[in-house]
Protein backbone atom coordinates (compact mmCIF):
# COMPACT_ATOMS: atom_id res chain seq x y z
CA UNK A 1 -1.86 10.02 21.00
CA UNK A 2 1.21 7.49 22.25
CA UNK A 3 0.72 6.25 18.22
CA UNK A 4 1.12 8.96 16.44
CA UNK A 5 4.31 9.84 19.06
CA UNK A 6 6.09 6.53 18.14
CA UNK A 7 5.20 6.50 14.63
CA UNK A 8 6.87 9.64 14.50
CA UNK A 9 9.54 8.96 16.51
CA UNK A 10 10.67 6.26 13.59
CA UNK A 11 9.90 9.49 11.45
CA UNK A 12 11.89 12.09 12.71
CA UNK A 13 15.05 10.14 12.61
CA UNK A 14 15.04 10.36 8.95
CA UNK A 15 12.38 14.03 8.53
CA UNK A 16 13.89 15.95 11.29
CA UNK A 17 10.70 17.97 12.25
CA UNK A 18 8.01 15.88 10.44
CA UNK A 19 5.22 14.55 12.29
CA UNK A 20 2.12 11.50 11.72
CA UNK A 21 -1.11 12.76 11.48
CA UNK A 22 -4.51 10.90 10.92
CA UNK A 23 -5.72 10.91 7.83
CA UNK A 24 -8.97 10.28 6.07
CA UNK A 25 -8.11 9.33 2.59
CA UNK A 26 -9.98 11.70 -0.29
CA UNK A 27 -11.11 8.74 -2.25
CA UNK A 28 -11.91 6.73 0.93
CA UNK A 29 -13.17 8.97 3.45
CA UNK A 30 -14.35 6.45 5.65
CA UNK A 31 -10.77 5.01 5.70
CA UNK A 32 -8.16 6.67 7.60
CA UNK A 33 -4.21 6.24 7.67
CA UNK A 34 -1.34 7.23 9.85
CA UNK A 35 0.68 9.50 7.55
CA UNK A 36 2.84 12.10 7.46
CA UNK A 37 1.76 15.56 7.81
CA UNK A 38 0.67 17.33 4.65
CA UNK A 39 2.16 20.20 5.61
CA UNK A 40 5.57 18.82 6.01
CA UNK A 41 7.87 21.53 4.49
CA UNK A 42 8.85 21.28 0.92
CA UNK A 43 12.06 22.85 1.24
CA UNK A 44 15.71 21.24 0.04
CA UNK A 45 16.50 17.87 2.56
CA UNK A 46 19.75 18.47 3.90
CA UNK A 47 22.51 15.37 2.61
CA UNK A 48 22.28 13.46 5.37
CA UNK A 49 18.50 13.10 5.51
CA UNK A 50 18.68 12.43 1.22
CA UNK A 51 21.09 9.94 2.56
CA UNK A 52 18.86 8.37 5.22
CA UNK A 53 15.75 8.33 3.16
CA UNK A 54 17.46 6.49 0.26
CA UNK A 55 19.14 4.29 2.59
CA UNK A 56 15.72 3.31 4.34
CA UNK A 57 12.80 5.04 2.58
CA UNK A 58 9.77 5.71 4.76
CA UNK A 59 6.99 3.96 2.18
CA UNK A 60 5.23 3.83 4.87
CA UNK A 61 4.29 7.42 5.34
CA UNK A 62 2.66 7.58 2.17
CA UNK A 63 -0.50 6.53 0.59
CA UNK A 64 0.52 6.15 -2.77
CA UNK A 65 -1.54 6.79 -5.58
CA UNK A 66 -1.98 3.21 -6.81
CA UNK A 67 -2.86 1.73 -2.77
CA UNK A 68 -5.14 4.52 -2.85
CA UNK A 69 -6.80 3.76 -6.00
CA UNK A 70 -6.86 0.07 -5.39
CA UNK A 71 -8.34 0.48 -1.74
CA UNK A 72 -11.05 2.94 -3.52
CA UNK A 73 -12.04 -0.40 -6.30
CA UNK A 74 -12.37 -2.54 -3.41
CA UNK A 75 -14.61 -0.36 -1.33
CA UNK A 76 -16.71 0.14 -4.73
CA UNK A 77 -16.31 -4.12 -5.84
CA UNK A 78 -16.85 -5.43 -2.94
CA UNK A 79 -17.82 -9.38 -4.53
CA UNK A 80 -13.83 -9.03 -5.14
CA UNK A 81 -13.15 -10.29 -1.36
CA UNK A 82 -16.07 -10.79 0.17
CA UNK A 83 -15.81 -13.85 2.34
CA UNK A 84 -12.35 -14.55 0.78
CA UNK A 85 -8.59 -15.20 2.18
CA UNK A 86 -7.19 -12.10 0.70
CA UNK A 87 -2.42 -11.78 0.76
CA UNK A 88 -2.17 -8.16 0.68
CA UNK A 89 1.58 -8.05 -0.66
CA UNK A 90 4.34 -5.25 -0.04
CA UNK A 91 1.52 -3.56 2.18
CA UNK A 92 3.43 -0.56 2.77
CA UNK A 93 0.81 1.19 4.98
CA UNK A 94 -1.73 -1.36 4.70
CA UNK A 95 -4.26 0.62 3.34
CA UNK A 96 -5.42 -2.05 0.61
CA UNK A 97 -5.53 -4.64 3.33
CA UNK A 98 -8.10 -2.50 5.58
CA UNK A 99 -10.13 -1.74 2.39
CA UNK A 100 -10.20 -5.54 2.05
CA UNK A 101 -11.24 -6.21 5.46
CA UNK A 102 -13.29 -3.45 5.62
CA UNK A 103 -15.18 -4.43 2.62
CA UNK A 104 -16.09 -8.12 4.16
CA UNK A 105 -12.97 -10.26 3.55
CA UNK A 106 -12.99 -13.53 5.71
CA UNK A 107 -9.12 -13.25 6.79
CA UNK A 108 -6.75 -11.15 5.04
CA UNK A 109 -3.16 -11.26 5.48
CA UNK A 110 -0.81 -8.08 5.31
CA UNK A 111 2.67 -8.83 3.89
CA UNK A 112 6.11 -6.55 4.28
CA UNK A 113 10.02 -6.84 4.78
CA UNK A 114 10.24 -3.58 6.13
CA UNK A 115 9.71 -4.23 10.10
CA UNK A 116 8.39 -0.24 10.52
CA UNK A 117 5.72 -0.46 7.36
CA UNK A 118 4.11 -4.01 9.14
CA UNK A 119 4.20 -1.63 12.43
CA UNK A 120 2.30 1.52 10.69
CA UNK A 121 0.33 -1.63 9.03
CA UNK A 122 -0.52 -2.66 12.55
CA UNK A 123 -1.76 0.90 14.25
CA UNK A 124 -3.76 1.47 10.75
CA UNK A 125 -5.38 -1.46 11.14
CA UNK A 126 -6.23 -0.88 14.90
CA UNK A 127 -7.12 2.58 13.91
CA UNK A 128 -9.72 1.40 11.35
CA UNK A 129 -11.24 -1.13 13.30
CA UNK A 130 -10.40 -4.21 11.45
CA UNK A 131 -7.97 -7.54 11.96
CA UNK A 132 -5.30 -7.99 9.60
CA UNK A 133 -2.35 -10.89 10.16
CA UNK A 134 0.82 -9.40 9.37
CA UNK A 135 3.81 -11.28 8.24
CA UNK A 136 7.29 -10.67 7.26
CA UNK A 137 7.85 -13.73 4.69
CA UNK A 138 5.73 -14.17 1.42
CA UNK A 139 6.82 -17.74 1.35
CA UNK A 140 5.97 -19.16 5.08
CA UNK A 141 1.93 -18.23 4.69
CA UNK A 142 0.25 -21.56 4.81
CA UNK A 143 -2.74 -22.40 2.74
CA UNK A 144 -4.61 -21.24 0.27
CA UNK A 145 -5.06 -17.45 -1.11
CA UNK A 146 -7.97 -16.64 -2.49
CA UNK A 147 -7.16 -13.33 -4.38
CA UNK A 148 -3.63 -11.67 -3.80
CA UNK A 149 -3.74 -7.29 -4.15
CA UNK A 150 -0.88 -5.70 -4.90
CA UNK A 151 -0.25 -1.91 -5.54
CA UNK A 152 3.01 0.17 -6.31
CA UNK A 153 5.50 -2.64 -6.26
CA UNK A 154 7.05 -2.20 -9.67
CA UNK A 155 8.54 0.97 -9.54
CA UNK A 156 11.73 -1.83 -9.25
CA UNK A 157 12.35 -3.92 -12.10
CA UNK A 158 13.33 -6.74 -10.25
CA UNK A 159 9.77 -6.87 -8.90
CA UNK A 160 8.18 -8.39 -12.25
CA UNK A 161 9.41 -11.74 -11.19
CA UNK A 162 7.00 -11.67 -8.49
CA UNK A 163 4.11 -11.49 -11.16
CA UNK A 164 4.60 -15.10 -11.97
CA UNK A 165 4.67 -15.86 -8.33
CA UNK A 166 1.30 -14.46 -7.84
CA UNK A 167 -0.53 -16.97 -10.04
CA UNK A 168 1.32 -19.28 -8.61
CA UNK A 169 0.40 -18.63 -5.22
CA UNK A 170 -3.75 -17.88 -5.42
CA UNK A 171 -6.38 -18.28 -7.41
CA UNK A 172 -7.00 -14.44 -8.33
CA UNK A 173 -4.51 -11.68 -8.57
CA UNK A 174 -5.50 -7.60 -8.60
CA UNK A 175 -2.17 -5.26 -9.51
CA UNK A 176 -2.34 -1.77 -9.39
CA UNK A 177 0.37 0.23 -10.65
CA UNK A 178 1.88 4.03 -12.12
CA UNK A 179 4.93 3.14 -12.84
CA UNK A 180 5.29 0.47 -15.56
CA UNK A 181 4.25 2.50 -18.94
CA UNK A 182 3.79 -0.61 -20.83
CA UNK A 183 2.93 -3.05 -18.92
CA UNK A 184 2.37 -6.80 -20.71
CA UNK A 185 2.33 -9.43 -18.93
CA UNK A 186 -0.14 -12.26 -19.64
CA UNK A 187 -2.77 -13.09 -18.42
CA UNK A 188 -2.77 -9.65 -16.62
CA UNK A 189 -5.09 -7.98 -18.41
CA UNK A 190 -6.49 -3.90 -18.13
CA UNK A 191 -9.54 -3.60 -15.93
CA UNK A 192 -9.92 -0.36 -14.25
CA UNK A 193 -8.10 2.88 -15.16
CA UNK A 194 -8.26 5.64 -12.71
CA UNK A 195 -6.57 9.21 -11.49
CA UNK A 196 -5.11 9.67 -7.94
CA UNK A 197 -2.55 11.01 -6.30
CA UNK A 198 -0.19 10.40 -3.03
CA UNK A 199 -1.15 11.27 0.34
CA UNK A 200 0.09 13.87 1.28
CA UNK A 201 0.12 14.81 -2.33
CA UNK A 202 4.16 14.82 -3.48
CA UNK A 203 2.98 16.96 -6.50
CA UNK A 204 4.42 14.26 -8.76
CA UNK A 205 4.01 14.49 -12.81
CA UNK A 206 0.71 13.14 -14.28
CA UNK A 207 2.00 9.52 -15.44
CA UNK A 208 2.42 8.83 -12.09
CA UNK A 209 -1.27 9.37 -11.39
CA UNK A 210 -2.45 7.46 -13.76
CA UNK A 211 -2.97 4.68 -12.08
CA UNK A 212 -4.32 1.36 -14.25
CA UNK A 213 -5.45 -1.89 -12.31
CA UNK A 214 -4.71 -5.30 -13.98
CA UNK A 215 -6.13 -8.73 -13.08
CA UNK A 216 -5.13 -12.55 -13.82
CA UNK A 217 -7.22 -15.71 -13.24
């Protein structure tokens, strides 16, 4: 398939040997992702591809346990964007987008500053039969949000500012995140706690699967 050839074309320069591969997601079956192949060898990276990954890491090529989990509540709650404008920020793969539009949003935007994630964003989307709008800039979408989803952004610190920015921006907010072990920040507050892990599964430690969804209104 020409997709999966270009997607891993952006792949290989960084996974010398790795290949995309369709998906279906084991929380979502119906939902399927370009991803990389879950047999990928495990063995030591070389330096130069440590180098390349942590120069330009391939988020992408993941479903990470939190978009996975989030996607998953949406399918399950779907009132949450039913007929609603839904900002699907730092959309990596776009996998809680489709579950968004999937699940009967009106419009839903898909959000990224890394050109190759909005471009995996765009052949998931095509791949799962749905419309997503994808942009580059948080701050040039034009009216207003309905309910912003977020998951896996605050593995950086510096991210928490964007919290703020959130209830700014729409009327309802969903965050789901691994990686903040106390996480307080009103008026998030705890209202789904659930166990996942990455596709393909990056055997990480338990914390990191325990993946806790927070809301403000």
């Amino acid at each position: 398939m020409a997709i999966n050839r270009e997607l891993t074309g952006y792949l290989e320069a960084s996974l010398p040997g790795a290949r995309i591969e369709s998906q279906p997601l084991p929380m979502i079956p119906a939902l399927e992702l370009f991803l990389l192949n879950h047999d990928y060898p495990q063995s030591e990276l070389s330096r130069e591809a440590i180098k390349k990954l942590m120069d330009d890491p391939l988020y992408w090529v993941f479903c990470w346990a939190s978009g996975q989990v989030l996607a998953s509540f949406l399918f399950e709650h779907p009132e949450w964007v039913r007929a609603k404008r839904v900002l699907d920020f730092g959309c990596g793969s776009g996998v809680a987008g489709i579950a968004a539009a999937m699940a009967g949003a009106r419009e839903v935007i898909a959000c990224d500053t890394d050109p190759l994630a909005l471009k995996a964003a765009q052949y998931n989307m095509q791949h799962n039969k749905v419309d997503l709008e994808l942009t580059s800039d948080f701050f040039s979408i034009a009216g207003e949000i309905d309910l912003i989803i977020v998951a896996d952004v605050l593995y950086d610190s510096a991210n928490i500012a964007w919290l703020q920015r959130f209830i700014q921006r729409a009327k309802r907010v969903l965050i789901a995140d691994s990686r903040v072990r106390d996480f307080d920040y009103p008026p998030y507050r705890l209202i789904d706690r659930r166990e996942a892990c990455t596709v393909p599964d990056l055997d990480e430690s338990a914390e990191f699967r325990d993946v806790r969804i927070f809301m403000a209104d």
